[in-house]
Protein backbone atom coordinates (compact mmCIF):
# COMPACT_ATOMS: atom_id res chain seq x y z
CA UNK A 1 27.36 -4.58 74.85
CA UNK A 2 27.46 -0.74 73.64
CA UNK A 3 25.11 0.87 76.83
CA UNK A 4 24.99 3.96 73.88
CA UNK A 5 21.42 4.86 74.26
CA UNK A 6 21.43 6.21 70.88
CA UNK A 7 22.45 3.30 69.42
CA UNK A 8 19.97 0.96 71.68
CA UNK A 9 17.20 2.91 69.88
CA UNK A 10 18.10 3.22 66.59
CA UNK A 11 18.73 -0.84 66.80
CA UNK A 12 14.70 -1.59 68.23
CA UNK A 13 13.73 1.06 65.31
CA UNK A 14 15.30 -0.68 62.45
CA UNK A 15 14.36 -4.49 64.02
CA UNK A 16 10.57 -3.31 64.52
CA UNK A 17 10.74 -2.27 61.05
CA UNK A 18 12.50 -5.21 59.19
CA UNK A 19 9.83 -7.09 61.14
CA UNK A 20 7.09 -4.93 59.87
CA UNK A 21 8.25 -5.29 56.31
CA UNK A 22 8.30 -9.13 57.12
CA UNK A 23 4.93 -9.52 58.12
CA UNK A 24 3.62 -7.61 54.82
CA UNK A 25 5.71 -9.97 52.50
CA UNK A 26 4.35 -12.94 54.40
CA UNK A 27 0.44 -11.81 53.86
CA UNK A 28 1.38 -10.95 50.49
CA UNK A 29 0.22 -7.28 50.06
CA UNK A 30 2.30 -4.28 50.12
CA UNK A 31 0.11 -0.92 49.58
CA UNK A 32 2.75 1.74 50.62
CA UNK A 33 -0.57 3.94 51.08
CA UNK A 34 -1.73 3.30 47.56
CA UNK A 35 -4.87 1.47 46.11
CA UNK A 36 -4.10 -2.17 45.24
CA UNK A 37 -4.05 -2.17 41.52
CA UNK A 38 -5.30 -6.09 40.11
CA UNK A 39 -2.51 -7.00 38.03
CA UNK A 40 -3.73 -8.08 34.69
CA UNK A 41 -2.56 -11.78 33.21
CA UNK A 42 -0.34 -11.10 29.92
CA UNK A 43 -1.72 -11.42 26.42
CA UNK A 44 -1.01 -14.97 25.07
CA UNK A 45 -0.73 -15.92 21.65
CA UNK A 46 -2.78 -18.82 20.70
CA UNK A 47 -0.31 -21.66 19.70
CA UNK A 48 0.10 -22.27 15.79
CA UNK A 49 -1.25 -25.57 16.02
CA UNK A 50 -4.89 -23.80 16.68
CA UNK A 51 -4.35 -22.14 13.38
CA UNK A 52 -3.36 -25.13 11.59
CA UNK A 53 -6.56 -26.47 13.42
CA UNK A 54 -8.13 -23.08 11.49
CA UNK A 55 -6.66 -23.40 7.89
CA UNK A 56 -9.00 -23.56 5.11
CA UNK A 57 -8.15 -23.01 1.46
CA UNK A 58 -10.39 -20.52 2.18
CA UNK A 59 -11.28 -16.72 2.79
CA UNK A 60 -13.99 -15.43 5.17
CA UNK A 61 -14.80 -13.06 2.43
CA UNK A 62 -15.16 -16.04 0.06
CA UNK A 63 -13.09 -14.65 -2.62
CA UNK A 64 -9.53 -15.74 -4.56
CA UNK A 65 -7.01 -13.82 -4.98
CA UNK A 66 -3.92 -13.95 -7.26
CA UNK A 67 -1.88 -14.58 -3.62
CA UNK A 68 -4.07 -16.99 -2.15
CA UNK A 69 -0.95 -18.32 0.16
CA UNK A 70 -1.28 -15.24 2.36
CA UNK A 71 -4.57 -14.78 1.64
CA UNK A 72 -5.64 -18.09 3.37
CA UNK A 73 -3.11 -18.18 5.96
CA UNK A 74 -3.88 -14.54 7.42
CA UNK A 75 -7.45 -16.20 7.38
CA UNK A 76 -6.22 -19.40 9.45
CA UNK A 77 -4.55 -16.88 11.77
CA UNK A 78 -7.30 -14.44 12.50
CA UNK A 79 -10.01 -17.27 13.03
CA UNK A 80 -7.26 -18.50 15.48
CA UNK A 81 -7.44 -15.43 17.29
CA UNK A 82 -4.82 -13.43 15.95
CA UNK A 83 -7.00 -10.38 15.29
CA UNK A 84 -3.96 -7.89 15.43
CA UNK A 85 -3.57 -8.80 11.76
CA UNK A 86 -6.48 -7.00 11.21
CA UNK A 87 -4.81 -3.85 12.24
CA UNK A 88 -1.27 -4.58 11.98
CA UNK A 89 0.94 -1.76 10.41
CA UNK A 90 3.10 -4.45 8.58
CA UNK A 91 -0.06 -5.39 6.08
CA UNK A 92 0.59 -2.80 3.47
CA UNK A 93 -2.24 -4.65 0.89
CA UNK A 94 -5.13 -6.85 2.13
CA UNK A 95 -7.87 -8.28 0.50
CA UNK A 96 -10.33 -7.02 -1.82
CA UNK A 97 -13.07 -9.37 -0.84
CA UNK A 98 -13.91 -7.27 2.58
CA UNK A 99 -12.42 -9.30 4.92
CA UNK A 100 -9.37 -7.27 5.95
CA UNK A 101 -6.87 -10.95 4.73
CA UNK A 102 -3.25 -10.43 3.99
CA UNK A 103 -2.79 -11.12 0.39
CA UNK A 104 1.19 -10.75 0.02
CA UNK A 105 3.72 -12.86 1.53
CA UNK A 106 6.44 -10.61 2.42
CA UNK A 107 3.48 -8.65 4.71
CA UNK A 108 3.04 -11.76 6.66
CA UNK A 109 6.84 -12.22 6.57
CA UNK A 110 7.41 -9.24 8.33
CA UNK A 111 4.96 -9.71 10.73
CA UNK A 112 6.51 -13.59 11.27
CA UNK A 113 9.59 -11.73 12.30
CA UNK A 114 8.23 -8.96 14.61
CA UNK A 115 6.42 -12.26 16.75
CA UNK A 116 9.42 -14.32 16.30
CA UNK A 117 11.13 -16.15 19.81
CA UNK A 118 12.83 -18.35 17.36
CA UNK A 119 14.76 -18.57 13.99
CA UNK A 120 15.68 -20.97 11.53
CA UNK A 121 17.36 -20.51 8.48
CA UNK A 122 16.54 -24.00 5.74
CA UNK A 123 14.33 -26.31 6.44
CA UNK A 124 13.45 -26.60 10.66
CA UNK A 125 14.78 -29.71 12.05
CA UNK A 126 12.57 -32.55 12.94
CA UNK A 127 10.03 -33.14 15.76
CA UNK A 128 10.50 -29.03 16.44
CA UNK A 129 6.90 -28.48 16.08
CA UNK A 130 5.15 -26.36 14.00
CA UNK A 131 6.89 -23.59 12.35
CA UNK A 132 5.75 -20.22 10.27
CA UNK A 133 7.84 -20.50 7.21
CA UNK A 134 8.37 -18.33 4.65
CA UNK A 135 10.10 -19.24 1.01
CA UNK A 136 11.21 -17.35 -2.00
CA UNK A 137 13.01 -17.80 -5.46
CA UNK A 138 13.38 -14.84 -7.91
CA UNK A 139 9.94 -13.38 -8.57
CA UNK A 140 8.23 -15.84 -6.24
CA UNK A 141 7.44 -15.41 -2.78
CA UNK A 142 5.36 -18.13 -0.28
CA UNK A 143 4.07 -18.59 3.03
CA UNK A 144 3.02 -21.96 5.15
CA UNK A 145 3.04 -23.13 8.30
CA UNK A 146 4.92 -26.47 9.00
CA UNK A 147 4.38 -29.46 11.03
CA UNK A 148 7.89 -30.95 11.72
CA UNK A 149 6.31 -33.44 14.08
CA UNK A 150 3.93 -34.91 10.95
CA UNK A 151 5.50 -33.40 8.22
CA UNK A 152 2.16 -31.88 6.94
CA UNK A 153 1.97 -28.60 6.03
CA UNK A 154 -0.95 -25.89 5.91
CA UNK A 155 -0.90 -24.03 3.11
CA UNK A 156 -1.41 -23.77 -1.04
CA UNK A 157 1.83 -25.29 -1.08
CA UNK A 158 5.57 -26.38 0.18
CA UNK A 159 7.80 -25.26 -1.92
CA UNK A 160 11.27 -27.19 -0.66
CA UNK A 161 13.40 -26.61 -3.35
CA UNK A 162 13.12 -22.79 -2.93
CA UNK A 163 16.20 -21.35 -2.11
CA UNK A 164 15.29 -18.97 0.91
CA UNK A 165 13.04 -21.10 3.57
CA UNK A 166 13.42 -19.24 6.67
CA UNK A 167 11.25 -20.63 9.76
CA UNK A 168 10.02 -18.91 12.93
CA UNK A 169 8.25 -20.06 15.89
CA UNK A 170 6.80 -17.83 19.01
């Protein structure tokens, strides 16, 4: 054993103060001389089968418009509790009828991608659960949402055939 007082005291110092730092991780609380700030649960999307649950062929504002596929599923989503669509800065034309509704499907198809956690390309594979989807042909474009488990979908249509069907999920 090193009889090096120096040493002898450096070695309690730095046990007593592992075993310090110990004791704080096991009560849980480490201040470092600072208030405790409450840490604040993350924002959680609702899950897209509460706004299937929500779709209506149907506007709050009670209006149609020539789009009604975005029109009614920006409504599904909002009543879900997606109110961010309401302020988004990838809407660049909403409603008329006062409600603040998405009425063009490449708007909601941007804002699909910016949530997106998951991409599929064609039609999403069975039993995957329910999937934002949006389609398009030359000239057309459509948005749904799609139930892979049941194979229903929410929305003015499902237009399969469409060349471009690209699915996300968050």
């Amino acid at each position: 054993m090193n009889k090096n007082p120096v040493w002898r005291r450096e070695g309690r110092r730095t046990g007593g103060y592992v075993l310090l730092l110990l004791g704080i991780a096991l009560q849980g609380c480490v201040s470092l001389g600072r208030p405790a700030v409450a840490l604040q649960r993350p924002q959680m999307d609702p899950p897209l089968a509460q706004v299937a649950a929500a779709f209506t062929r149907s506007c709050e504002g009670g209006k149609r418009e020539s789009n009604n596929c975005a029109h009614f599923l920006s409504d599904a989503f909002i009543r879900a509790g997606y109110a961010e669509l309401l302020t988004s800065t990838h809407i660049e034309q909403r409603c008329v009828c006062g409600a603040g509704r998405v009425v063009r499907a490449q708007d909601l198809l941007r804002w699909f991608q910016e949530k997106s956690k998951r991409f599929h390309a064609g039609t999403p594979p069975k039993s995957s659960g329910i999937w934002a989807v949006y389609q398009e042909k030359p000239g057309r474009r459509h948005v749904l949402l799609l139930d892979t488990d049941t194979g229903k979908y929410y929305g003015t249509d499902n237009c399969v055939n469409w060349p471009v069907q690209w699915a996300y999920q968050w």
